[in-house]
Protein backbone atom coordinates (compact mmCIF):
# COMPACT_ATOMS: atom_id res chain seq x y z
CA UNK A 1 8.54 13.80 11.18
CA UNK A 2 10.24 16.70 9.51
CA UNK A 3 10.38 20.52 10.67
CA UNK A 4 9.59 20.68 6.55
CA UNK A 5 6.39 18.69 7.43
CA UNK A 6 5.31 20.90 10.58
CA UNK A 7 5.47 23.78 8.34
CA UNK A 8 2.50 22.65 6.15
CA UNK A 9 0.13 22.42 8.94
CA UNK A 10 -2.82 24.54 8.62
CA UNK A 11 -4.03 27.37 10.61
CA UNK A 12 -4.65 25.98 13.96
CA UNK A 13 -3.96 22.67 12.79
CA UNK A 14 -2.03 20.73 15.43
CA UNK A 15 -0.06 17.05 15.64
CA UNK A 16 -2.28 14.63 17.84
CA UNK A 17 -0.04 11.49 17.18
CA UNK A 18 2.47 10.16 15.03
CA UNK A 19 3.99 6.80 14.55
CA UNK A 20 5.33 3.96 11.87
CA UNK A 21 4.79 0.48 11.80
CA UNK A 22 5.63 -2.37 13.97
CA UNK A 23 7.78 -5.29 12.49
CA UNK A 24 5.89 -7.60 10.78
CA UNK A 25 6.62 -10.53 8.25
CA UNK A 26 6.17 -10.40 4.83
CA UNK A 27 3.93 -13.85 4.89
CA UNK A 28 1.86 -12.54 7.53
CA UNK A 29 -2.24 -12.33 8.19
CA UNK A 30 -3.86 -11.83 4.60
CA UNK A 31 -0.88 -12.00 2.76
CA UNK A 32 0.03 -15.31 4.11
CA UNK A 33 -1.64 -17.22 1.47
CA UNK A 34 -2.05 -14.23 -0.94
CA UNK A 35 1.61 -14.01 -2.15
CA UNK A 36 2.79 -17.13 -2.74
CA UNK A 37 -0.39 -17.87 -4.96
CA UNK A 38 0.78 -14.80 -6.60
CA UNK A 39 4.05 -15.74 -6.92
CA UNK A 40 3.02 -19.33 -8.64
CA UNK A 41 0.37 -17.73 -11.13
CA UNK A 42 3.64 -15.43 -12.38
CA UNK A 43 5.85 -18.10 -12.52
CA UNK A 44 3.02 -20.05 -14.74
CA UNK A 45 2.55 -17.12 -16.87
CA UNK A 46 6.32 -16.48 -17.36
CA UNK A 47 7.11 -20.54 -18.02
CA UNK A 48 3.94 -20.71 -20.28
CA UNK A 49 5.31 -17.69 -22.62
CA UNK A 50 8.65 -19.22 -22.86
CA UNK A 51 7.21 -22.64 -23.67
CA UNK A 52 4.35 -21.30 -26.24
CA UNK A 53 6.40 -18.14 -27.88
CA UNK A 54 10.17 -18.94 -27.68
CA UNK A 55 9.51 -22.15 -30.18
CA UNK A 56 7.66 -19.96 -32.66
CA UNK A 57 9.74 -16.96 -32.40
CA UNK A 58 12.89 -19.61 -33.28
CA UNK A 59 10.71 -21.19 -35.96
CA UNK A 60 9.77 -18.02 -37.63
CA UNK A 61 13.48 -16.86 -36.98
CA UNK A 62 11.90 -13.39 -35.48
CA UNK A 63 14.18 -10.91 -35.11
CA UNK A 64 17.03 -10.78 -31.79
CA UNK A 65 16.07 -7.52 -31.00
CA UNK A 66 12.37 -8.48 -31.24
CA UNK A 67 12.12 -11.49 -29.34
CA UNK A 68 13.83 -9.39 -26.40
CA UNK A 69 11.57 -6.73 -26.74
CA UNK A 70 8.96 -9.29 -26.36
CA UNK A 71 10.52 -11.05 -23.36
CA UNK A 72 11.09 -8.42 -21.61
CA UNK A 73 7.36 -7.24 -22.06
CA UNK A 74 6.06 -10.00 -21.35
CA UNK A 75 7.85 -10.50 -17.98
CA UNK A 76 7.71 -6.87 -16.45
CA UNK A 77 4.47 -7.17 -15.28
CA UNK A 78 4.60 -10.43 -12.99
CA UNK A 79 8.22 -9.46 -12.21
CA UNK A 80 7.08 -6.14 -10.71
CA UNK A 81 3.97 -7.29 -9.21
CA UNK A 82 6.77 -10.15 -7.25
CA UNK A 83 8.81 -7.57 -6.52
CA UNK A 84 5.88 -4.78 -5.44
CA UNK A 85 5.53 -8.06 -2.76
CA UNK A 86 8.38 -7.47 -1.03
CA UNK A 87 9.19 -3.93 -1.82
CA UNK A 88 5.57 -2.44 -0.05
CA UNK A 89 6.34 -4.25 3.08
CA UNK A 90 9.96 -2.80 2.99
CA UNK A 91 8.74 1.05 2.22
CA UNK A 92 6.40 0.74 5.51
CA UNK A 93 8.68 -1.07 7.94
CA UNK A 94 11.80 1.60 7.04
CA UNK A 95 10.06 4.56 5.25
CA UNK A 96 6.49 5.68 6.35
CA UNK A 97 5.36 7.76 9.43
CA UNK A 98 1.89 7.96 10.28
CA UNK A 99 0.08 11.27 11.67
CA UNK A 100 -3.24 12.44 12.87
CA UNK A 101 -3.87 15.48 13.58
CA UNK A 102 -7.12 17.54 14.62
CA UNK A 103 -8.04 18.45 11.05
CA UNK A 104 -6.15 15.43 8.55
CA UNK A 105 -4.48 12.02 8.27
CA UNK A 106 -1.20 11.54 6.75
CA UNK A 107 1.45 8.93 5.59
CA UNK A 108 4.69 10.30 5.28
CA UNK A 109 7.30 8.91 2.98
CA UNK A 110 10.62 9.70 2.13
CA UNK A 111 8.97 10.91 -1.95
CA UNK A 112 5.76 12.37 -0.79
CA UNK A 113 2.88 12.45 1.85
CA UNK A 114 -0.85 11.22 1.18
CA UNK A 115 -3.30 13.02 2.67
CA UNK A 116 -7.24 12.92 3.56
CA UNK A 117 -9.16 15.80 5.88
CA UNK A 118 -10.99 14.20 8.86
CA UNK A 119 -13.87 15.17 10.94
CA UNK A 120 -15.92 13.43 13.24
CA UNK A 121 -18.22 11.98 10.19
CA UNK A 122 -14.87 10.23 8.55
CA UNK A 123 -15.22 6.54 8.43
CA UNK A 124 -12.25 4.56 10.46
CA UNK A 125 -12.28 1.34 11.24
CA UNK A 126 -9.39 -1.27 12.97
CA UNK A 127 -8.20 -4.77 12.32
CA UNK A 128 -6.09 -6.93 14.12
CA UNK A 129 -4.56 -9.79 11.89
CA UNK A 130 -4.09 -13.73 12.91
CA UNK A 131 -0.25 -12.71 13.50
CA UNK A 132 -1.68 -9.79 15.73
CA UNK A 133 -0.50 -6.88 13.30
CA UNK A 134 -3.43 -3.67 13.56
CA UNK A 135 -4.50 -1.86 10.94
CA UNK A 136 -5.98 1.52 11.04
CA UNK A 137 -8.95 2.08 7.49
CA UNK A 138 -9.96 5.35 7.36
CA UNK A 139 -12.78 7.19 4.75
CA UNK A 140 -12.58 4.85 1.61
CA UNK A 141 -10.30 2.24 2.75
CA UNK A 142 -12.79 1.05 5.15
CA UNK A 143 -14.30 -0.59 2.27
CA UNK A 144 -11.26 -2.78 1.06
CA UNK A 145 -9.77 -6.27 2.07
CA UNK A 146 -6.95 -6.79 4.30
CA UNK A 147 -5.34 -7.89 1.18
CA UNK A 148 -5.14 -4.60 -0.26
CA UNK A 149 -3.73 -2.76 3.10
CA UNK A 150 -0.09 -2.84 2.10
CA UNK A 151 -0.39 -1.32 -1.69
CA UNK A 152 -2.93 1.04 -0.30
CA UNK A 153 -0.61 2.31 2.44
CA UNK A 154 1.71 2.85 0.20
CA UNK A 155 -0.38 4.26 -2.59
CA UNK A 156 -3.83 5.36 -0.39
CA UNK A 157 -7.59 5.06 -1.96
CA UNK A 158 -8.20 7.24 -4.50
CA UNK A 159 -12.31 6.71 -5.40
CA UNK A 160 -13.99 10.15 -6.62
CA UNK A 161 -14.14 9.68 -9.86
CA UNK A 162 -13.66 13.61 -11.06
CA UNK A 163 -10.69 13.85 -9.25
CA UNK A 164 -8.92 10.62 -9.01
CA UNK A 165 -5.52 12.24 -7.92
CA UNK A 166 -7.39 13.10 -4.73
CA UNK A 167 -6.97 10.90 -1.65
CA UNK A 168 -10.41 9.75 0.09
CA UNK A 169 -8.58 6.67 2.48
CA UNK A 170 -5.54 5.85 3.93
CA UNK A 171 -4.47 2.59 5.82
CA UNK A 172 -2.11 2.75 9.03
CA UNK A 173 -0.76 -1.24 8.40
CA UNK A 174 1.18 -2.65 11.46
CA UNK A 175 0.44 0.34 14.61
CA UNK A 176 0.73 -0.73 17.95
CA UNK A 177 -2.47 -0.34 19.83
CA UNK A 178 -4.79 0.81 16.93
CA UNK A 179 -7.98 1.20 18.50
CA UNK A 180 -6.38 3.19 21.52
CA UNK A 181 -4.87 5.84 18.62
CA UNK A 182 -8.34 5.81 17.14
CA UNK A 183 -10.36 6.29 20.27
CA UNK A 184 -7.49 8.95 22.04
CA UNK A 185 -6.52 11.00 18.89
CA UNK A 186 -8.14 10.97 15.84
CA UNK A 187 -10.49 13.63 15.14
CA UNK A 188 -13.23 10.92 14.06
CA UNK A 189 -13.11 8.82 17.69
CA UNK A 190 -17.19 8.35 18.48
């Protein structure tokens, strides 16, 4: 964590624990059968907009620059959502540091930090995967799947609706010893 970082900290607001994640494989505990469904219903959506529009596109002799347009629109989303599968797990193995300290929760990445305040009322709860990776939920995120814990690392939980730039969970995906941090440093141990 950066001296940049340390120089945020509030008034009396002091680092309890930091730490990133521990390896873990991209087909591993919810994901395992997650992605590769994914991966299949975008490479049926792709193949059945070649097969349905690229015949009527020739037929109708639609314009080069058109039926690329519409190729490329109608790829971008499957192709990032593929890609989002292996670029999420990247960006937490390489990029993100996790802190608690006595007053927030953060996840640091190289861009920018998400960050929640956290009392002894905040909601946390831990997970530990078939493939023995933990995950720390805290506030909001208690509330979604494992299958969501990667994006929502990466992104956080953002649920009041007249703010919805504000963060109200963050996931820790892949710490070693979750419910130790959560019981030893966290300002919301019970």
């Amino acid at each position: 964590m950066g001296n940049k970082f340390r120089e945020e900290l509030l008034d009396g607001e002091t680092v309890l624990w930091e730490g990133k994640s521990e390896p873990f494989a991209v087909l591993s505990g919810a994901y395992k059968q997650k992605l590769p469904v994914l991966w299949i219903v975008c490479a049926i959506y792709i193949v059945v907009f070649a097969v349905a529009y690229l015949p009527f596109a020739f037929r109708t002799q639609t314009d080069p620059i058109q039926l690329i347009f519409a190729c490329v629109l109608a790829c971008i989303v499957p192709v990032s959502l593929c890609a989002h599968s292996f670029s999420d797990p990247k960006m937490i193995k390489n990029d993100l540091t996790y802190v608690l300290t006595n007053y927030r929760a953060f996840v640091i990445g190289d861009e920018r930090a998400n960050m929640m305040r956290i009392d002894k009322n905040t909601d946390y709860r831990t997970e530990i995967q078939e493939d023995g990776t933990e995950i720390i939920y805290i506030g909001d995120a208690c509330k979604t799947k494992a299958s969501a814990s990667r994006a929502n690392t990466v992104l956080g939980v953002r649920k009041d609706k007249e703010d919805p730039s504000k963060i109200t969970g963050l996931v820790f995906y892949g710490v070693k010893d979750a419910a130790d941090v959560c019981s030893k440093y966290a300002a919301f141990a019970k």
